[in-house]
Protein backbone atom coordinates (compact mmCIF):
# COMPACT_ATOMS: atom_id res chain seq x y z
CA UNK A 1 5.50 13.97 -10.56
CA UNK A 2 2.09 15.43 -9.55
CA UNK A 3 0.69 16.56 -13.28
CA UNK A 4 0.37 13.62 -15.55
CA UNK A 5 -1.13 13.77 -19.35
CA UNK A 6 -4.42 12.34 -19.67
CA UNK A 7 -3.36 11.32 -23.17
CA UNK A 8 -0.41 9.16 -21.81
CA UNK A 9 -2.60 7.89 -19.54
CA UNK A 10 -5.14 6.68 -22.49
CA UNK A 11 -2.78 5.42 -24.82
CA UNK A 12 -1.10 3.20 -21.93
CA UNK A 13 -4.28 1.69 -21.23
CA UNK A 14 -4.93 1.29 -24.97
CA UNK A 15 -0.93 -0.77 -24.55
CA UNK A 16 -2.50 -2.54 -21.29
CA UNK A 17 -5.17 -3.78 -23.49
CA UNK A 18 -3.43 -5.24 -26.14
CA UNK A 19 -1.52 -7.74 -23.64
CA UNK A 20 -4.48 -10.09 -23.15
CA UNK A 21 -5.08 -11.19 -26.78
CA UNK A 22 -5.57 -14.61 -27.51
CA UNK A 23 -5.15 -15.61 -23.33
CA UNK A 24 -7.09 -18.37 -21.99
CA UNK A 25 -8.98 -18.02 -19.05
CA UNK A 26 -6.27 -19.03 -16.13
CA UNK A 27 -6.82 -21.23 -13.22
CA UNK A 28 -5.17 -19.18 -10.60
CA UNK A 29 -4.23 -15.75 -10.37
CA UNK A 30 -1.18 -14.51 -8.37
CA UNK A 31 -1.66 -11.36 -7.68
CA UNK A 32 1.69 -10.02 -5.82
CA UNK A 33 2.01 -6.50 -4.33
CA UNK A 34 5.37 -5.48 -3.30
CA UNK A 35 5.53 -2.50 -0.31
CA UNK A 36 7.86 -0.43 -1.32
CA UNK A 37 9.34 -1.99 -4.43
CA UNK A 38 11.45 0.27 -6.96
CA UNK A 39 11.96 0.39 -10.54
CA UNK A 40 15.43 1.68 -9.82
CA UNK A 41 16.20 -0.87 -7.12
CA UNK A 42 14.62 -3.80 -9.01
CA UNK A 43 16.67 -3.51 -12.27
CA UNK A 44 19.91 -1.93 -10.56
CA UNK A 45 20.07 -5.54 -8.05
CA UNK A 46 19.33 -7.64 -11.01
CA UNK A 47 23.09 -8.84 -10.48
CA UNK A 48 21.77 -10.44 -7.37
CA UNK A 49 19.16 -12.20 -9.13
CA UNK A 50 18.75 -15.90 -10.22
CA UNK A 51 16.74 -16.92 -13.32
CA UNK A 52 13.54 -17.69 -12.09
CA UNK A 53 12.28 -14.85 -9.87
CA UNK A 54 12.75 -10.91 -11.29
CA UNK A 55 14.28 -12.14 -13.92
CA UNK A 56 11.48 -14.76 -15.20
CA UNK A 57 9.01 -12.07 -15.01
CA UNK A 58 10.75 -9.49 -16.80
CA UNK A 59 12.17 -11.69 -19.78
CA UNK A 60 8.20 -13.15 -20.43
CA UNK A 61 5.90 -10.20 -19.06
CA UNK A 62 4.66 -6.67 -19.98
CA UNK A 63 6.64 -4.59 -18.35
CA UNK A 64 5.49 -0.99 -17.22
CA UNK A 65 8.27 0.23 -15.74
CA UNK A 66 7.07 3.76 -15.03
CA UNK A 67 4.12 3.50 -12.78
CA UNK A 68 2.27 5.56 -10.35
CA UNK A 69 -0.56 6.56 -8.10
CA UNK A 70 -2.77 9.90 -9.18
CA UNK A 71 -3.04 10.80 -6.13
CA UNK A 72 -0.81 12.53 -2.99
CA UNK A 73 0.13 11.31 0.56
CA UNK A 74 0.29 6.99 -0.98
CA UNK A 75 0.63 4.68 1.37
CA UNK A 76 0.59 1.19 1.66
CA UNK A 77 -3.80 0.93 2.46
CA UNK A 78 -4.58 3.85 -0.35
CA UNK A 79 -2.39 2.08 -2.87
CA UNK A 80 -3.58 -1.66 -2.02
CA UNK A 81 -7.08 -0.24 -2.31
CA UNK A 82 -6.18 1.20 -6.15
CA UNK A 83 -4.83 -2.11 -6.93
CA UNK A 84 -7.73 -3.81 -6.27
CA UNK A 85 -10.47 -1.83 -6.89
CA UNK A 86 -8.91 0.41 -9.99
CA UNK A 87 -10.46 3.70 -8.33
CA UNK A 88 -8.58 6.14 -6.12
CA UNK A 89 -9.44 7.44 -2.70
CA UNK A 90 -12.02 9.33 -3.83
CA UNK A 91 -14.18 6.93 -4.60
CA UNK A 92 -13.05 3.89 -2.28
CA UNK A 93 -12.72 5.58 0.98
CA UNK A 94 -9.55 4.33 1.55
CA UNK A 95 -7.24 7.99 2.28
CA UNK A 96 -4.78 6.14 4.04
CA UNK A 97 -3.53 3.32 6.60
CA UNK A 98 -4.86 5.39 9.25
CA UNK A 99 -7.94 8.53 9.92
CA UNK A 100 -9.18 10.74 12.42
CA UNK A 101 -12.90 9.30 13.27
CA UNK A 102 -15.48 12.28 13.84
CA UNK A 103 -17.25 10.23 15.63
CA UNK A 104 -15.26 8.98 18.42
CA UNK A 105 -12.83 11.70 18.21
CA UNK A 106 -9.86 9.24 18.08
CA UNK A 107 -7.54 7.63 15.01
CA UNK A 108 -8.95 4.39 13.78
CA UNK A 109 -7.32 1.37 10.87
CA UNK A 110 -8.88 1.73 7.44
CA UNK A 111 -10.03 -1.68 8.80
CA UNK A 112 -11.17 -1.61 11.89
CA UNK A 113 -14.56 -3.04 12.60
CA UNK A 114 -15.60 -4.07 15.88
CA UNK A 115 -18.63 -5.79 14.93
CA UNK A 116 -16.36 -8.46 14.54
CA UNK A 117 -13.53 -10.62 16.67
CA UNK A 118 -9.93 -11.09 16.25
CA UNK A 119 -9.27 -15.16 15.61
CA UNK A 120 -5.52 -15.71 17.07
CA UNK A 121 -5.98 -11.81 17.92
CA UNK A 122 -7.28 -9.27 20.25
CA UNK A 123 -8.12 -6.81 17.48
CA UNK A 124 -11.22 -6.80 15.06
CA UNK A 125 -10.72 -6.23 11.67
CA UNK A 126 -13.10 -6.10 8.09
CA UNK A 127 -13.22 -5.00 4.82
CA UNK A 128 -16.16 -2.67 5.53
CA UNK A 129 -15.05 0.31 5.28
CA UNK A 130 -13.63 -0.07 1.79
CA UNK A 131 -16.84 1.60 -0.42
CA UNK A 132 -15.15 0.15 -3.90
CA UNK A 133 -15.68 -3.69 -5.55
CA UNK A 134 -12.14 -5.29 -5.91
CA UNK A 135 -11.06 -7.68 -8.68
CA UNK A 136 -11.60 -10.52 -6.29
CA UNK A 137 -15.09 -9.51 -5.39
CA UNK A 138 -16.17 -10.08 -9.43
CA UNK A 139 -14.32 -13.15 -9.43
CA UNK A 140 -16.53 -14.33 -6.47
CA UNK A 141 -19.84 -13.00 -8.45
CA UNK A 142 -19.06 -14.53 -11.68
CA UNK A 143 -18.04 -17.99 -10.27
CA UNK A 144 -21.37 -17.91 -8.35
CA UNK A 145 -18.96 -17.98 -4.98
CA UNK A 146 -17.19 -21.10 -6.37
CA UNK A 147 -13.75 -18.89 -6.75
CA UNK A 148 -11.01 -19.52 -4.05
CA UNK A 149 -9.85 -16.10 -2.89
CA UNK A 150 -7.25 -15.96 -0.24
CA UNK A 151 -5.19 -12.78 1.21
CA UNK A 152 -1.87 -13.35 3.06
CA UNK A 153 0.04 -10.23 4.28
CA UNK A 154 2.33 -8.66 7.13
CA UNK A 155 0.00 -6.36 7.86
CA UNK A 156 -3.68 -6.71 8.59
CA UNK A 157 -4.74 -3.69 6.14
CA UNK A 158 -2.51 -5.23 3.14
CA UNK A 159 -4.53 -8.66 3.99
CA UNK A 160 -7.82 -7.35 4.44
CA UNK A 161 -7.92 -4.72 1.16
CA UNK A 162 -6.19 -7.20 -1.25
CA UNK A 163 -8.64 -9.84 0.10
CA UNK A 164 -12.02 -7.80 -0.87
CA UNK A 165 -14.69 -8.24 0.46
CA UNK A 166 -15.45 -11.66 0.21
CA UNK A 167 -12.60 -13.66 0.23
CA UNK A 168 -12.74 -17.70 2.13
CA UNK A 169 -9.22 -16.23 4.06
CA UNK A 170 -7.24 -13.25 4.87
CA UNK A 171 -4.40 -13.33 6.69
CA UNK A 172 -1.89 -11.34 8.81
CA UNK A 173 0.94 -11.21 10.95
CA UNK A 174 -0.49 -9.47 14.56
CA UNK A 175 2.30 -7.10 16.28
CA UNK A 176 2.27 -8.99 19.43
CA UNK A 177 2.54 -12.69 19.48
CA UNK A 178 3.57 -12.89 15.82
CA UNK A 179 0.46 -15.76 14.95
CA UNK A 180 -1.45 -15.54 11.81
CA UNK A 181 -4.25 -13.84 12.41
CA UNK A 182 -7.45 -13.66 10.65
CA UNK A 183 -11.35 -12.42 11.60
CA UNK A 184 -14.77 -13.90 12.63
CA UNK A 185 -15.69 -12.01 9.33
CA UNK A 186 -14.08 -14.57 7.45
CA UNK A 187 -15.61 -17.71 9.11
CA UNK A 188 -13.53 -20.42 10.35
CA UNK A 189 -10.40 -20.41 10.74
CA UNK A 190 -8.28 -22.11 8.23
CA UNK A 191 -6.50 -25.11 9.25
CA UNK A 192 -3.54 -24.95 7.52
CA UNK A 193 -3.14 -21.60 9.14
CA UNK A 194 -3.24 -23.03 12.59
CA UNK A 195 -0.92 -25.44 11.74
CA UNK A 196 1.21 -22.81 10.42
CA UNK A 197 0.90 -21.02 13.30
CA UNK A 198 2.37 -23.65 15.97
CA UNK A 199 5.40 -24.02 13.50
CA UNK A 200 6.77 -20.91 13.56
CA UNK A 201 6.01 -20.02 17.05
CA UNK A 202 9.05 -22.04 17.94
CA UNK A 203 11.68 -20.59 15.99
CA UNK A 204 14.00 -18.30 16.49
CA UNK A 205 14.28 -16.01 13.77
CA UNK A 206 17.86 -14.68 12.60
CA UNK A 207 18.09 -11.92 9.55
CA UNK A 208 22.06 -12.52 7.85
CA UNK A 209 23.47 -11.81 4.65
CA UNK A 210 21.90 -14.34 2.01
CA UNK A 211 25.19 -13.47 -0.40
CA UNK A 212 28.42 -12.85 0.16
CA UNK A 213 28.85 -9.45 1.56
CA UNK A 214 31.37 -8.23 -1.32
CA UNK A 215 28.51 -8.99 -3.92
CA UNK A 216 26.46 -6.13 -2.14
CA UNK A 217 28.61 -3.12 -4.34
CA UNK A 218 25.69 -1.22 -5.92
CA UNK A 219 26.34 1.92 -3.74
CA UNK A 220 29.88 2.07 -3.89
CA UNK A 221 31.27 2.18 -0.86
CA UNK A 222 31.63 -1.27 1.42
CA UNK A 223 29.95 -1.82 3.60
CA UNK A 224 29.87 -3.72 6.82
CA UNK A 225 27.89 -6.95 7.27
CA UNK A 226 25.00 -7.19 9.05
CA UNK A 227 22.92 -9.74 11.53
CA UNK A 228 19.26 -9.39 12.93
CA UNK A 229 17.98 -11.34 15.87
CA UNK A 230 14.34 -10.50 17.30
CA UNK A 231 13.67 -9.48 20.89
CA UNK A 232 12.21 -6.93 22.81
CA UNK A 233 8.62 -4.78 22.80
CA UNK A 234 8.72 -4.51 19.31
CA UNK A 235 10.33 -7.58 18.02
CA UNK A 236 7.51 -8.60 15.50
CA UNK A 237 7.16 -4.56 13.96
CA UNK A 238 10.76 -5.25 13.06
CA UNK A 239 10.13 -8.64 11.72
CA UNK A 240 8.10 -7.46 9.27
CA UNK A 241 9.92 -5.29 7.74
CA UNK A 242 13.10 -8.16 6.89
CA UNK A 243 13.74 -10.52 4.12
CA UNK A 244 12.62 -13.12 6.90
CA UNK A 245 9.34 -11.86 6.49
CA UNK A 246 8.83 -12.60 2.80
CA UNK A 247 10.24 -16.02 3.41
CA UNK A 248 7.27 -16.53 5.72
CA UNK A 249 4.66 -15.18 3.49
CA UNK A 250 5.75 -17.81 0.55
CA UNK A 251 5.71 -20.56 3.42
CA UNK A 252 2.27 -19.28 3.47
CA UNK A 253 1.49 -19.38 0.41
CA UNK A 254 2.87 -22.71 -0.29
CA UNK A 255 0.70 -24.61 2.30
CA UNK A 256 -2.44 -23.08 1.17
CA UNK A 257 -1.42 -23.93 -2.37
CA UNK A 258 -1.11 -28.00 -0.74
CA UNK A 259 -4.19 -27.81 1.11
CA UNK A 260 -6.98 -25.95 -0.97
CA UNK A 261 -8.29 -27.00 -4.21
CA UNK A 262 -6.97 -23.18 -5.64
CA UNK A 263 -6.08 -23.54 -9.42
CA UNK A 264 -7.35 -27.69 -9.52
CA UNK A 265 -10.26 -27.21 -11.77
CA UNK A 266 -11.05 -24.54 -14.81
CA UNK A 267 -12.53 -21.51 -12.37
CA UNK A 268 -10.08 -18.72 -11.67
CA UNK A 269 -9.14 -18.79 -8.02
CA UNK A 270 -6.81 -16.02 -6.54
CA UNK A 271 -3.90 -15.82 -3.94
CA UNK A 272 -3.05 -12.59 -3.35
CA UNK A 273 0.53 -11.90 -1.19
CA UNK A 274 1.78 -8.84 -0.28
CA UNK A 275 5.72 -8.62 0.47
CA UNK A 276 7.68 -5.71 1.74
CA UNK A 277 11.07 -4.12 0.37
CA UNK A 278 11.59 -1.08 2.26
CA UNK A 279 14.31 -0.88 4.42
CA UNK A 280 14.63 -2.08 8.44
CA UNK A 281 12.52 -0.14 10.24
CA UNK A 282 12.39 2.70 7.67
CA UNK A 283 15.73 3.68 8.49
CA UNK A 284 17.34 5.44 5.42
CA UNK A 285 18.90 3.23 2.76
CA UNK A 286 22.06 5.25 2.95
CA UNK A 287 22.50 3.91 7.10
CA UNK A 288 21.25 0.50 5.66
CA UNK A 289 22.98 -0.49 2.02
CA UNK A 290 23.34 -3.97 1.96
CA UNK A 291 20.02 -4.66 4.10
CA UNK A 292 18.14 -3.15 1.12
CA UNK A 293 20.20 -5.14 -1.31
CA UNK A 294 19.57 -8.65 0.54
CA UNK A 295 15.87 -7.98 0.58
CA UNK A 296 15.78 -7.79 -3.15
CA UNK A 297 17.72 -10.69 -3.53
CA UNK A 298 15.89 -12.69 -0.77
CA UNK A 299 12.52 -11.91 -2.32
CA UNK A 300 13.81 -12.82 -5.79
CA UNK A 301 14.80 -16.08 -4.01
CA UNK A 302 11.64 -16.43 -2.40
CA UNK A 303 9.48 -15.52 -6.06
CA UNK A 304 11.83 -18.29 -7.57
CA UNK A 305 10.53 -20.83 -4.84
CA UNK A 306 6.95 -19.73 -5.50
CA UNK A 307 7.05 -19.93 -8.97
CA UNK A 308 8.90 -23.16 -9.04
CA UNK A 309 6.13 -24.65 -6.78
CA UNK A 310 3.45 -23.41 -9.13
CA UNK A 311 5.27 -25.14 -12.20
CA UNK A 312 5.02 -28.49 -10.43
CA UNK A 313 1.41 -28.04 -8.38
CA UNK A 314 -0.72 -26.18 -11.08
CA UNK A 315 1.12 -25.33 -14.36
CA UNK A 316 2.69 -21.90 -14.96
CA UNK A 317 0.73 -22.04 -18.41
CA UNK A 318 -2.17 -22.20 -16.29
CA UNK A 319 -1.19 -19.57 -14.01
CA UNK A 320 -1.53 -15.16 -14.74
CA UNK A 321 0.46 -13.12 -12.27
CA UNK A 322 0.56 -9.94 -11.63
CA UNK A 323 3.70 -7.57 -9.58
CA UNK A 324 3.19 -3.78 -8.67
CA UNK A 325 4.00 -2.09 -5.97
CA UNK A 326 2.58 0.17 -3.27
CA UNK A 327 4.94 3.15 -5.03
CA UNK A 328 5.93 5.21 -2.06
CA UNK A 329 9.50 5.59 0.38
CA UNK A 330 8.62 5.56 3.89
CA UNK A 331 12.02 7.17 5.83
CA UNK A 332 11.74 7.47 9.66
CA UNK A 333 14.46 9.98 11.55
CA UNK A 334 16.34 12.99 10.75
CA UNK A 335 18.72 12.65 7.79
CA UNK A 336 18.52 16.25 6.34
CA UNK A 337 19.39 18.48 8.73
CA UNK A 338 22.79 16.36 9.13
CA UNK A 339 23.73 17.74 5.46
CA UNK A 340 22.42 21.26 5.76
CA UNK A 341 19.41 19.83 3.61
CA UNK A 342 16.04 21.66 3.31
CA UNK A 343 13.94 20.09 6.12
CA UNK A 344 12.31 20.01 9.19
CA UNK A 345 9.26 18.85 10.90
CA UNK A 346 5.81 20.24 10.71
CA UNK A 347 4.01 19.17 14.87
CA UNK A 348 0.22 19.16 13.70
CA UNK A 349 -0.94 19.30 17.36
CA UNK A 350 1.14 22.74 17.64
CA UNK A 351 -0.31 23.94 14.40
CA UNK A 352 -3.96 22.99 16.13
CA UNK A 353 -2.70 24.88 18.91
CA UNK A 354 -1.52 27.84 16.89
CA UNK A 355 -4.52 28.06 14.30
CA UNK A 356 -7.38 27.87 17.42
CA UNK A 357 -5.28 31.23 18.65
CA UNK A 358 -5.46 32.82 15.15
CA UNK A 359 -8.79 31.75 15.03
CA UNK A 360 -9.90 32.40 18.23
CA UNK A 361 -8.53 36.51 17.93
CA UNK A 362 -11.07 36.80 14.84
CA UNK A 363 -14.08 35.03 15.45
CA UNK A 364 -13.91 34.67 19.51
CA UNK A 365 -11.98 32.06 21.77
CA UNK A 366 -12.81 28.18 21.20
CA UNK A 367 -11.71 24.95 20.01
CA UNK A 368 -12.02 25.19 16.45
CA UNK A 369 -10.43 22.20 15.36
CA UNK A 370 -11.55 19.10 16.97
CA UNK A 371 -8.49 16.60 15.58
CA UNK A 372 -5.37 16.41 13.12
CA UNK A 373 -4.05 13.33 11.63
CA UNK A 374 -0.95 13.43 9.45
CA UNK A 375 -1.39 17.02 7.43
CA UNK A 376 -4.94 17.25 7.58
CA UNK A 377 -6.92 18.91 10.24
CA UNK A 378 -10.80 18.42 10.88
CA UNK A 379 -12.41 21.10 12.41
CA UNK A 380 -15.57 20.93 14.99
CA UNK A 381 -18.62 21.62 13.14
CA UNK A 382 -20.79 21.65 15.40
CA UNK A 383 -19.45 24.40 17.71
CA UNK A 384 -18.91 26.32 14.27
CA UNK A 385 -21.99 26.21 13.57
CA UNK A 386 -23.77 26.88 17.64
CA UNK A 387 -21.73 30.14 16.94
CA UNK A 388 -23.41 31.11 13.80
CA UNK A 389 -20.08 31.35 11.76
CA UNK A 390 -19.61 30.77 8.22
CA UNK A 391 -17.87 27.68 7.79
CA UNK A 392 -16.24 28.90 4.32
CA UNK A 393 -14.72 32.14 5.95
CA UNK A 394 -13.00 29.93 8.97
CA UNK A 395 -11.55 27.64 6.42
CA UNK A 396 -10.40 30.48 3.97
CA UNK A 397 -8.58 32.38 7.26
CA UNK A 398 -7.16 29.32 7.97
CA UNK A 399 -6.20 28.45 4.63
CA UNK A 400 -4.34 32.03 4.60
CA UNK A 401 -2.61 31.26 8.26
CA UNK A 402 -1.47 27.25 7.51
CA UNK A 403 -0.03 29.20 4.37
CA UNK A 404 2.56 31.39 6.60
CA UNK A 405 3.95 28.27 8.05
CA UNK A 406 7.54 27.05 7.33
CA UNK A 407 8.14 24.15 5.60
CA UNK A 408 4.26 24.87 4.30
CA UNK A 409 4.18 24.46 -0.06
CA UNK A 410 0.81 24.64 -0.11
CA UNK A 411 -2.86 24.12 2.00
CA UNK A 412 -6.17 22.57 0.43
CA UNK A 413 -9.73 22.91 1.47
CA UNK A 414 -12.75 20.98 0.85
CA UNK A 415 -13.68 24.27 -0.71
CA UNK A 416 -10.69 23.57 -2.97
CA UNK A 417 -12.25 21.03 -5.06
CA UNK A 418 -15.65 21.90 -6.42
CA UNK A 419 -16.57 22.42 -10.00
CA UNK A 420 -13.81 21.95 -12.94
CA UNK A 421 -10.69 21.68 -11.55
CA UNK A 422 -7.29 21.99 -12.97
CA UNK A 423 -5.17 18.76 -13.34
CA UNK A 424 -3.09 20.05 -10.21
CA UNK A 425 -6.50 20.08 -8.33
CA UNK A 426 -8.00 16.81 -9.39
CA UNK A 427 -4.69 15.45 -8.39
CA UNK A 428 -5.34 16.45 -5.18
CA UNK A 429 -9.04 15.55 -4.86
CA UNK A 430 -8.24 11.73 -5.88
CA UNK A 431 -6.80 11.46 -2.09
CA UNK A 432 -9.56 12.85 -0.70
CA UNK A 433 -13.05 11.10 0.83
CA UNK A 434 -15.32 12.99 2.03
CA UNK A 435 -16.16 10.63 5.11
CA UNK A 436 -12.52 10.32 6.40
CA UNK A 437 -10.56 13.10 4.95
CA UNK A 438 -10.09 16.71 6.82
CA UNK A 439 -11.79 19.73 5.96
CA UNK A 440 -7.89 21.46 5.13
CA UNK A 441 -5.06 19.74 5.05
CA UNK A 442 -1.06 20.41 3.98
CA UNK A 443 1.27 20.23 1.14
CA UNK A 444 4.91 19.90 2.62
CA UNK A 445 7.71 21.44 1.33
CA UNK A 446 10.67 18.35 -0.18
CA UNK A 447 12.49 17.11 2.64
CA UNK A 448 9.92 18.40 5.57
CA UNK A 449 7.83 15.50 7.75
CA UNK A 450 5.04 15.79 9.58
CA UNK A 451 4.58 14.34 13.41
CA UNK A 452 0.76 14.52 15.76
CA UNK A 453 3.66 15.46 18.33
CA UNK A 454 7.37 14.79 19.45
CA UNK A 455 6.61 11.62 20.70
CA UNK A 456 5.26 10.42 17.42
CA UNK A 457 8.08 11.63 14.98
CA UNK A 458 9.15 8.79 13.65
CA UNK A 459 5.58 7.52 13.16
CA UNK A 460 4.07 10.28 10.88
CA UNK A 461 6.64 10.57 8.16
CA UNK A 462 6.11 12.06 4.79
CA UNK A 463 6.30 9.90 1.85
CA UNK A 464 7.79 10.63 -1.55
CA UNK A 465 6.03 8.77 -4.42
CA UNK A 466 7.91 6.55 -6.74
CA UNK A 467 8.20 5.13 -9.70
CA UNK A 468 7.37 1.55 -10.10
CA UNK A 469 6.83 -1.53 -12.06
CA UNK A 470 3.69 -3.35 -12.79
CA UNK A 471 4.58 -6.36 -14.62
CA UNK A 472 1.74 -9.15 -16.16
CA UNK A 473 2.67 -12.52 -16.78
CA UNK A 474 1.69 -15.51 -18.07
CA UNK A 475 0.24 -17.81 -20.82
CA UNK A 476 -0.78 -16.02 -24.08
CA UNK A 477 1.48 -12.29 -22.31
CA UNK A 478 3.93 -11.54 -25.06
CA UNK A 479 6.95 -9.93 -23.47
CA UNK A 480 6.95 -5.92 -23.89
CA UNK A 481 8.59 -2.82 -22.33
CA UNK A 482 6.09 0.03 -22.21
CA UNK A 483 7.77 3.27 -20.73
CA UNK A 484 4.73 5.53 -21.25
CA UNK A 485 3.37 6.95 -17.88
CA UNK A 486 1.00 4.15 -16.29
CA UNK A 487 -1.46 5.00 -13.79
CA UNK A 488 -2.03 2.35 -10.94
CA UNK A 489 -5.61 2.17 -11.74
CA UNK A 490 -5.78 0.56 -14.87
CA UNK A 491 -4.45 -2.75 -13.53
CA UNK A 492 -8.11 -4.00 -12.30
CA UNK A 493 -9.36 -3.36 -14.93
CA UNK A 494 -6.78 -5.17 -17.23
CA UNK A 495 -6.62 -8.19 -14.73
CA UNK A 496 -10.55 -8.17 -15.52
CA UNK A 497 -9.68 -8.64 -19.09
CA UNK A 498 -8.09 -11.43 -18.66
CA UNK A 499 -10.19 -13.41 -16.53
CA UNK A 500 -13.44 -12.49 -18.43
CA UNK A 501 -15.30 -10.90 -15.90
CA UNK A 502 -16.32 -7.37 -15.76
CA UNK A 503 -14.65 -5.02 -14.22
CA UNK A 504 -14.74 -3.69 -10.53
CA UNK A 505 -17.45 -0.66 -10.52
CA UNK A 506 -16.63 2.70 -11.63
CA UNK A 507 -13.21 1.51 -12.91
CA UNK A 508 -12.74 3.25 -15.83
CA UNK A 509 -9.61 4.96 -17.95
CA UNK A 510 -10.60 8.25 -15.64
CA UNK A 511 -7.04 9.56 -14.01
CA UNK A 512 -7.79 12.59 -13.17
């Protein structure tokens, strides 16, 4: 849903802020973020679950069940960067998982940094590109720097974003050996971590049913079973997207819990974990049905461990969690066409091609657009300006051309989002940062993906948003459904409630 009220939006937060009364400050907070995780999945498994995972945390938190992102195109960067800062794109910087760099004319990470070095990695990563304070950078200031923050993720962006900017770890899974890897940003490398490290190195990993296969029946039809061993080029991609995965990340989690001092004295430390529960490799949940259905039970199992551990190490009174959700689908392949479905792919290097004709027939022959990342296209400046053109004419022709397209809904400008905009608009201009984003960019029609080329279709997908749960819990959090509307970025901002320290800057009840 792209046009949400600004009332709903205020009146949840006004709900959000009447959670917190009478809660003691906490000695740890958990602050979990799911990739991929569903309202309708979470509730519809919950015949999978024990007692002491989903089940715990929707009995004794606030539940929002109907969450989103105020923004398009979320993926699992722009929505970790929401989480933690409580401001959109916009005014983070953080568009997506991946840009198109002006400067070096190539796609670079939201994290990339190479003033720095990879530890147990070739490849350099930072928060510095992240413009926005995150909850864990105010715990750090309030606490002086006495705070324990530590990130663990799959994935280096997840790690690095839910970490902040000054966290004592951060740590991800690299794509080729499979270690732990952190940066020389972060110091030394943690010990536990290499210890970690050389004991998983010598497993061999094996995905299987965790259930008996007839329990998997929440689709209907049966279903055969399934089993998942790890070789090959991209053994470790896969990896990470399996209920082995989360397993890991609690292992994790558990030895930093044994070896740091996190949650041993009366200043808030954090641990923040990111877990994934999309499907194997993206593939559609209709090719994979009782995959999907193991990873929800797998991580429920694996949330029961954690929180089981936390009883006995630090005191679950002592402890505030938070669970969202990085509220998008991510579906690689062709599923649509199969069914006579509305779809299709949208090749951005052909539309480059295609638009430098059209452009090129008005104006005079040239390169007009220097790069194109997912639907946006950036356009060369500098030889628009050397040929004394009006940048604003060259977008609005090309905003009338990318319009003619099939499988186009709509096409955006920078030019789009001056002055007071409409709710559709501001919608729109929450995704966008000036410093990464494209000068125009497209709105796909439902069911239509776009690809840089044919070799990269299953890369470049597009993502439908979905509805998703945040859910706070812990001491003082009286249990509560709220179904209103509630925007991602309020969460900060609540989670600075409850630890009594201000809140990240320019969080505010602003959606659109």
């Amino acid at each position: 849903m792209r046009i949400k009220s600004f009332l709903t939006a205020l009146l949840c937060c006004a709900s959000f802020a009447s959670v917190q009364e009478n809660i003691s400050s906490p000695k740890l907070y958990l602050n979990i973020v799911v990739d991929q995780l569903r309202t309708d999945f979470m509730y519809e498994f919950s015949g999978l679950y024990g007692d002491g995972g989903f089940k715990r945390l929707l009995a004794g938190g606030c539940v929002y069940p109907n969450s989103y992102y105020a923004f398009e195109n979320v993926d699992r960067a722009s929505a970790m960067a929401t989480l933690m800062t409580g401001t959109n794109p916009y005014v983070n910087g953080i568009v997506g998982e991946r840009w198109f760099d002006r400067k070096t004319l190539r796609t670079l990470s939201c994290v990339e940094d190479k003033s720095y070095k990879g530890l147990y990695s070739i490849s350099p990563y930072a928060p510095t590109r992240l413009n926005a304070i995150t909850i864990t950078d105010e715990m750090k200031r309030a606490s002086r720097g006495k705070a324990i923050v530590c990130a663990i993720a799959p994935d280096e962006d997840a790690a690095v974003i839910s970490g902040g900017h000054a966290p004592d770890a951060a740590l991800w899974k690299n794509n080729s050996a499979g270690f732990w890897s952190s940066s020389t940003y972060y110091g030394v490398y943690p010990q536990w971590a290499a210890d970690m490290n050389k004991k998983v190195q010598g497993r061999s990993a094996k995905w299987e049913p965790m259930l008996d296969k007839e329990r998997y029946n929440h689709f209907g039809e049966k279903a055969a079973s399934f089993s998942y061993s790890f070789d090959g080029k991209n053994k470790v991609r896969t990896y990470k997207t399996t209920a082995c995965m989360n397993d890991e990340v609690v292992e994790m989690a558990l030895a930093f819990l044994k070896e740091s001092d996190a949650g041993k004295d009366n200043i808030a430390d954090c641990l923040s974990l990111t877990f994934y529960a999309g499907n194997i490799d993206g593939r559609p949940m209709e090719q994979r049905p009782l995959e999907i259905q193991d990873i929800y039970a797998r991580l429920d199992k694996s949330l029961e461990t954690l929180f089981g551990e936390l009883d006995k190490s630090v005191g679950m009174e002592n402890v505030v969690v938070s669970l969202s959700s990085t509220g998008y689908v991510m579906v690689s392949g062709d599923d649509g066409a199969e069914y006579r479905l509305p779809s299709g792919t949208i090749y951005m290097e052909r539309v480059k091609a295609l638009l430098d004709v059209y452009l090129g027939a008005i104006f005079g022959k040239g390169e007009y657009v220097e790069g194109v990342y997912g639907p946006q296209l950036y356009f060369d400046n500098g030889f628009i300006e050397n040929q004394k053109l009006d940048k604003l004419d060259v977008i609005s022709r090309s905003v009338e051309f990318l319009k003619s397209l099939d499988g186009v809904e709509d096409v955006f400008s920078i030019y789009h989002l001056g002055g007071n905009l409409s709710p559709e608009l501001q919608y729109v201009k929450n995704g966008y940062n000036q410093a990464c984003s494209g000068d125009v960019w497209l709105r796909l029609m439902p069911g239509w993906k776009v690809a840089g080329s044919a070799l990269t279709l299953t890369n470049e997908v597009y993502r439908t948003p979905i509805m998703f749960p945040i859910i706070i819990y812990g001491s003082g959090i009286e249990h509560e459904v709220v179904e209103a509307m509630t925007p991602a970025n309020v969460l900060a901002g609540e989670m600075a409630r409850i630890l009594h320290i201000r809140r990240p800057n320019d969080n505010c009840l602003r959606v659109f």
